[in-house]
Protein backbone atom coordinates (compact mmCIF):
# COMPACT_ATOMS: atom_id res chain seq x y z
CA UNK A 1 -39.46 -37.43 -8.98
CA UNK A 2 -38.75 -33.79 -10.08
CA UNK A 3 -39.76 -31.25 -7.15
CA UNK A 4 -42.51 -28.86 -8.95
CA UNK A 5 -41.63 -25.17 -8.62
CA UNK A 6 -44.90 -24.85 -6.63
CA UNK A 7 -43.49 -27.05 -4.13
CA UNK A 8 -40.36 -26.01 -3.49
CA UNK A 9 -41.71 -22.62 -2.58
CA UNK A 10 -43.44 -24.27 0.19
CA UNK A 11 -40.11 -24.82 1.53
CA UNK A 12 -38.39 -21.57 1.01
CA UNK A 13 -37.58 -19.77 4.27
CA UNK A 14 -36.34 -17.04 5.08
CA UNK A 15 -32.89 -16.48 5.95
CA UNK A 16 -32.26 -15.92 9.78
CA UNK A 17 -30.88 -12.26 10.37
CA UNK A 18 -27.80 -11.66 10.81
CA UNK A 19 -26.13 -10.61 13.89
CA UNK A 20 -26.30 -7.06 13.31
CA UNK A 21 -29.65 -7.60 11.67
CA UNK A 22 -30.50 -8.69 14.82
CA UNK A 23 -29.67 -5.98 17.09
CA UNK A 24 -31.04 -3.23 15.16
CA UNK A 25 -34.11 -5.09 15.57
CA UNK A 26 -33.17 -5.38 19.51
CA UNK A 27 -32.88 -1.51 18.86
CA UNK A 28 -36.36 -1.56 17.37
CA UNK A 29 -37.77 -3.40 20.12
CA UNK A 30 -36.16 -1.08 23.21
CA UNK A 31 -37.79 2.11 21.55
CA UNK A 32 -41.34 0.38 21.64
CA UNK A 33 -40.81 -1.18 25.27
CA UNK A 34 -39.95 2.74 26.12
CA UNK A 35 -42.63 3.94 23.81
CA UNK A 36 -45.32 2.14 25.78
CA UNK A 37 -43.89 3.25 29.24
CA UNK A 38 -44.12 6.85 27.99
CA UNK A 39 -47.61 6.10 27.01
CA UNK A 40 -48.45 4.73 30.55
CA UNK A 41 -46.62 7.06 32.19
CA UNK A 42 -49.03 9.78 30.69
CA UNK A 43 -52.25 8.20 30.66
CA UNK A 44 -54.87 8.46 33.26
CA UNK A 45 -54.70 6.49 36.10
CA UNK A 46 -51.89 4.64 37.70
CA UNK A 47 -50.57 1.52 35.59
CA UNK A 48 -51.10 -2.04 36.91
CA UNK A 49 -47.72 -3.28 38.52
CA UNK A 50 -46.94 -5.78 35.80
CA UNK A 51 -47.79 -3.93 32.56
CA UNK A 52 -44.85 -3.87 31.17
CA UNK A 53 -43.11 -6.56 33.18
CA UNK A 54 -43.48 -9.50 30.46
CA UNK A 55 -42.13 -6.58 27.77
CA UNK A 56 -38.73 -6.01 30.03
CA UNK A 57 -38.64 -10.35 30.18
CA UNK A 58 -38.82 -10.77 26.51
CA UNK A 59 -36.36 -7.89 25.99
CA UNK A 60 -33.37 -9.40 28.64
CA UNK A 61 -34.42 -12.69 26.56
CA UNK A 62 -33.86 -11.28 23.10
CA UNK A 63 -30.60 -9.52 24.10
CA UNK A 64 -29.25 -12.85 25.61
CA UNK A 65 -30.00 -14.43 22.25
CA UNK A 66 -28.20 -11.86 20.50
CA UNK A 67 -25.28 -11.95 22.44
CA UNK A 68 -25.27 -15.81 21.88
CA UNK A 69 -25.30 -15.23 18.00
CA UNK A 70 -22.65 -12.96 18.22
CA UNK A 71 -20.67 -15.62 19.89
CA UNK A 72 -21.69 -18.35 17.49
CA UNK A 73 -19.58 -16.60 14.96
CA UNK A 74 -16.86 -16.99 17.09
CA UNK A 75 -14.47 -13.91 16.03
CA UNK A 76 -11.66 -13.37 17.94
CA UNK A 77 -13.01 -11.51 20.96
CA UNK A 78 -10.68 -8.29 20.59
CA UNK A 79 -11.57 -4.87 22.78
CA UNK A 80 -13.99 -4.16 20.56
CA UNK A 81 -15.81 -7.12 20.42
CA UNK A 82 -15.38 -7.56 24.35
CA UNK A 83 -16.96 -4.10 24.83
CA UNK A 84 -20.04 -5.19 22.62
CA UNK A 85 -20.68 -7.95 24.18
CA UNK A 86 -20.66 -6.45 27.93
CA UNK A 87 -22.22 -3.73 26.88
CA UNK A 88 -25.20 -5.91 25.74
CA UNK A 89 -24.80 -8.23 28.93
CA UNK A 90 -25.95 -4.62 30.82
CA UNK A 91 -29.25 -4.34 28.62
CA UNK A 92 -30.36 -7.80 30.24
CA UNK A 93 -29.51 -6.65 33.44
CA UNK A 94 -31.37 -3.36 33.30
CA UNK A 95 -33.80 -5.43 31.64
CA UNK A 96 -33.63 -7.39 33.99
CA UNK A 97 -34.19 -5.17 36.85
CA UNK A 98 -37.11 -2.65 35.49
CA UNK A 99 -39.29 -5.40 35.86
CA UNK A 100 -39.74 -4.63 39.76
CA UNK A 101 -39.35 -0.93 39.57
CA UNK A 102 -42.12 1.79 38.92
CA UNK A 103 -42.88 2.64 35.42
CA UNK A 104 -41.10 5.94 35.91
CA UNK A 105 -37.83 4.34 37.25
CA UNK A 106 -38.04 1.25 34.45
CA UNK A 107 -38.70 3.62 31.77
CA UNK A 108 -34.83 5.77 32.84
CA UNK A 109 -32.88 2.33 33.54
CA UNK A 110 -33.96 1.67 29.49
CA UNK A 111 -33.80 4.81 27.88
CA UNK A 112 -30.42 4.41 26.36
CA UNK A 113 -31.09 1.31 25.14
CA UNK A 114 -31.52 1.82 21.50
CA UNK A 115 -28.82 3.42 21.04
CA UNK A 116 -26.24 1.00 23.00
CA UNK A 117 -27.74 -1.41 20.63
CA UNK A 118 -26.93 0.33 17.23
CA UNK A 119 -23.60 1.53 18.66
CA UNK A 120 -23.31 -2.37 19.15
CA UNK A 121 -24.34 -3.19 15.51
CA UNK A 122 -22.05 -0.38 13.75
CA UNK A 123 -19.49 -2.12 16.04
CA UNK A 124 -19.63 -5.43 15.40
CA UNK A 125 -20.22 -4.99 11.61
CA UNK A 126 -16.77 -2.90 11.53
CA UNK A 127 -15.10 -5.87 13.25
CA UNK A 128 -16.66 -8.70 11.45
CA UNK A 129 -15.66 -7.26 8.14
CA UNK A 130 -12.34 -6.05 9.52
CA UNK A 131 -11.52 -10.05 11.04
CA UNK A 132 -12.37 -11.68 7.69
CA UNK A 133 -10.32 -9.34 5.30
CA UNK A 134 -13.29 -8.09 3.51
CA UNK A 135 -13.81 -4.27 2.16
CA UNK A 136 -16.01 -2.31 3.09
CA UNK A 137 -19.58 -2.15 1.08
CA UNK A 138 -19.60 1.21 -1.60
CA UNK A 139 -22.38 3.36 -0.89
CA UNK A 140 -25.54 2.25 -2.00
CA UNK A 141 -26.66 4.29 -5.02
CA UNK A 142 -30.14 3.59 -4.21
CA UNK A 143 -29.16 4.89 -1.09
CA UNK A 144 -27.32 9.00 -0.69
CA UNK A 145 -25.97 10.01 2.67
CA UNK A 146 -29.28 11.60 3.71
CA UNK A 147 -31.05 7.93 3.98
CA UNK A 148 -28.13 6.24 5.07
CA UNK A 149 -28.12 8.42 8.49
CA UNK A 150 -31.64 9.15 8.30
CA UNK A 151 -32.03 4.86 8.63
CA UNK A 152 -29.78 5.21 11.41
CA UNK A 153 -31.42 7.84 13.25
CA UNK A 154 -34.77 5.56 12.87
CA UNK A 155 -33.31 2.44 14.38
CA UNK A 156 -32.06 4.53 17.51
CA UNK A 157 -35.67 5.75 17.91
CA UNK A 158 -34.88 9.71 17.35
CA UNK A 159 -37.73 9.82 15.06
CA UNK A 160 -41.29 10.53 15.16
CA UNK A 161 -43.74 12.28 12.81
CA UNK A 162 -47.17 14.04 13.11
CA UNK A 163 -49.45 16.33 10.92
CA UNK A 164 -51.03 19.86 12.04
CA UNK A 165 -53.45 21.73 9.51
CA UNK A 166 -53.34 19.30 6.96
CA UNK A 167 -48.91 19.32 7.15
CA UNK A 168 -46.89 16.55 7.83
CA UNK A 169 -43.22 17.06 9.83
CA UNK A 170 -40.98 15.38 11.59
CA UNK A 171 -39.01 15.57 14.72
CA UNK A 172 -35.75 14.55 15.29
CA UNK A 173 -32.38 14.68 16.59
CA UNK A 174 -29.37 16.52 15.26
CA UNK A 175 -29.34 15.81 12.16
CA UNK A 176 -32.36 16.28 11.30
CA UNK A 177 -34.27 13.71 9.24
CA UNK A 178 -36.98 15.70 7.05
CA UNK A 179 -40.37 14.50 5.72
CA UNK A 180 -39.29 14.84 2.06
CA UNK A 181 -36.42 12.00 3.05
CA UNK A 182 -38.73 10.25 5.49
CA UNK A 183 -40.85 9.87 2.55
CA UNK A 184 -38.60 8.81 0.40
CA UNK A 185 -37.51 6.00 2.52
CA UNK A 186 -41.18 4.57 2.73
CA UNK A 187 -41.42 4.55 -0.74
CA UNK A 188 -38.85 2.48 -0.94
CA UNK A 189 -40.52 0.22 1.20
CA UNK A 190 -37.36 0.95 4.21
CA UNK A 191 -39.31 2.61 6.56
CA UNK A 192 -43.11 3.13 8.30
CA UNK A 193 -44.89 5.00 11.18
CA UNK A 194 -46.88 3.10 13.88
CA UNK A 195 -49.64 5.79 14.41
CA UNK A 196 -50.05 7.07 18.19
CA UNK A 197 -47.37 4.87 19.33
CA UNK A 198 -45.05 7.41 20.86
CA UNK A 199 -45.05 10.14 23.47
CA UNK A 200 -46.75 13.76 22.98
CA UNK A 201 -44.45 16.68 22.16
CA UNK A 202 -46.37 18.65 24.78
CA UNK A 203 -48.28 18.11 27.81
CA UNK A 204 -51.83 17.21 26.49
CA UNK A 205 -51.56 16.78 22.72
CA UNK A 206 -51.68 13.89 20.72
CA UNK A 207 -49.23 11.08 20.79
CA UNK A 208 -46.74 11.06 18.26
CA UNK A 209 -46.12 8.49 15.26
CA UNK A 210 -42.84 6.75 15.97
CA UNK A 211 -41.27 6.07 12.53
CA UNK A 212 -39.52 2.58 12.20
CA UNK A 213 -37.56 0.25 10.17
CA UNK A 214 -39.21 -2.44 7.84
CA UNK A 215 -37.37 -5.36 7.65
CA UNK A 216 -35.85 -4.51 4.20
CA UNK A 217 -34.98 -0.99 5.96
CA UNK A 218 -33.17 -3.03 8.51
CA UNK A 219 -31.69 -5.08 6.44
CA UNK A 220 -30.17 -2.26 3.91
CA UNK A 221 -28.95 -0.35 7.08
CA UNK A 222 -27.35 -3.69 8.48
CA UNK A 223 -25.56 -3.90 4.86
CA UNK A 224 -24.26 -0.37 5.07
CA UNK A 225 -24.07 0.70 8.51
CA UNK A 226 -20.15 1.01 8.41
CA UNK A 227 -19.75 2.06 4.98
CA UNK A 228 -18.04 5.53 4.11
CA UNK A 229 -18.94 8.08 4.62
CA UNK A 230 -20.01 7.30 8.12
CA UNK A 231 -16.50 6.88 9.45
CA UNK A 232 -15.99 6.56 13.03
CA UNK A 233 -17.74 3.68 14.51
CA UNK A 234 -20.65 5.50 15.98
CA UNK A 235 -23.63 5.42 14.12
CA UNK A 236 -24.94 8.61 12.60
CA UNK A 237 -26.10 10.84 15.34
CA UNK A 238 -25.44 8.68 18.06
CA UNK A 239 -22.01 8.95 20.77
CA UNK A 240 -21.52 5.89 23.12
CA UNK A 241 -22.56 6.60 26.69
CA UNK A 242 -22.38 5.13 30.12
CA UNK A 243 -25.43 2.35 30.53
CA UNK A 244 -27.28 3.56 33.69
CA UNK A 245 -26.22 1.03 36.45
CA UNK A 246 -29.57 -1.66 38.12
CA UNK A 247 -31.07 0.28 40.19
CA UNK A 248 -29.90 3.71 40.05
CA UNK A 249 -31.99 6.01 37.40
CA UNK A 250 -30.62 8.37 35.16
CA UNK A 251 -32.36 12.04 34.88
CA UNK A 252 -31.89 11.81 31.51
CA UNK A 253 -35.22 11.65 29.02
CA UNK A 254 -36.11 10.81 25.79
C-alpha cells in the first residue's frame, strides 16, 4: 500500500545536530547556566545551596555527550583535535566541581565556558573539513561579514540588549554587534532575546535581555563558522584562554 503524504510526515524527524551544531548549543547552554548565577548572585537573599546544582549536572552531562559525538566521527585525533577534546573534558570537570561551591565561586570556575566551546566548534569544523578534502563553504550571500561575526559573538554570550526612553541598543564586545544588525538577524529568523534573562549593566537597574541563537541561527553559523573571511581558527571576537583549574576561581567577570 502507497504511504499517503500525510503519513509520512508523521515520520519525518529532524536531523540530529551535528557536532559543531552541538557545541554551539553547549555554548548556548553555559551562558544561561552563568546567566542565572548572575541573577542569583544579585537578587535578595542568599540562594538555596542546590539552585543551580542540577544546571552544572546537566551541563558536565551534555559536554560528555558532545565529546562522545565528536569521537563517533572518528577523525584522526591530530593536535588539534586532541586539544578540543581535552579542552571540553575540563568543562565537565569544572562542571563538575561548581556543583559544591558557592554561587559566587561556581559562577568564575564557568565563566569561560562559552567561549572554550565555540573556540571548540570553529576548531573542529576547520579539521573536519580539512580531514575529508572538502573546501571551505563561500560566504553566505544571505549572510555579509557583519552577521557572520555578529552570530558568533551571540553564541559566545557577548551580547545583550535593552531599551531606555523608548530606544533600543545593544551591548557588546569588541566588535561591536549593533541593533540595526541584531535586527536584521531576527528577521531572518537567526536570532532572539530572552527578556530579563541576563545581568544588570549597573548596580540596581534592570536585568538585561541576553540575545541568542535560534536553531536555524545555529545552524547557519555551524555551516559557516570557518569560512573566509574569518581566517584564523578563533571565532570572531573570541582568543583561546587558559580554563580556570577545579577549585581555584578566576577574578575574571563577565
Amino acid at each position: 500500500m502507497t504511504e499517503s503524504p500525510a503519513d509520512a510526515l508523521l515520520f519525518e524527524v529532524a536531523p540530529p545536530p551535528t557536532p559543531v551544531e552541538r557545541l554551539l548549543r553547549l555554548a548556548d547552554q553555559y551562558t544561561q547556566h552563568n546567566d542565572a548565577l548572575d541573577l542569583l548572585l544579585h537578587a535578595a537573599g542568599a540562594p538555596l545551596p542546590d539552585a543551580y546544582a542540577n544546571s552544572a549536572h546537566r551541563l558536565a552531562s551534555a559536554t560528555g555527550a558532545a565529546i562522545k559525538a565528536i569521537q563517533g566521527e572518528r577523525l584522526y585525533e591530530g593536535e588539534e583535535l586532541t586539544e578540543v577534546i581535552m579542552r571540553l573534558r575540563q568543562l565537565v570537570i569544572l562542571a563538575d566541581a561548581s556543583i559544591d561551591l558557592n554561587t559566587r565561586s561556581a559562577r568564575e570556575l564557568t565563566a569561560l565556558a562559552p567561549e572554550a566551546a565555540v573556540t571548540s566548534a570553529v576548531t573542529l569544523a576547520s579539521e573536519t573539513r580539512r580531514r575529508r578534502s572538502t573546501t571551505a563553504p563561500a560566504p553566505d550571500g544571505q549572510l555579509g561579514a557583519a552577521h557572520r561575526t555578529a552570530l558568533a559573538e551571540i553564541a559566545c554570550g557577548h551580547v545583550t540588549a535593552s531599551s531606555s526612553l523608548g530606544r533600543e541598543f545593544t551591548r557588546s564586545r569588541e566588535p561591536k554587534v549593533l541593533m540595526s544588525t541584531l535586527r536584521a538577524l531576527e528577521s531572518k529568523g537567526l536570532a532572539e532575546r530572552t527578556t530579563g534573562s541576563a545581568r544588570a549593566a549597573y548596580v540596581g537597574g534592570p536585568p538585561l535581555d541576553r540575545v541568542r541563537l535560534t536553531l536555524a541561527g545555529v545552524t547557519a553559523l555551524a555551516s559557516v563558522i570557518d569560512a573566509p573571511p574569518a581566517g584564523p581558527r578563533t571565532a570572531p571576537g573570541t582568543t583561546p584562554r587558559p580554563l580556570p583549574a577545579a577549585g581555584q576561581a578566576t577574578t575574571r567577570s563577565r
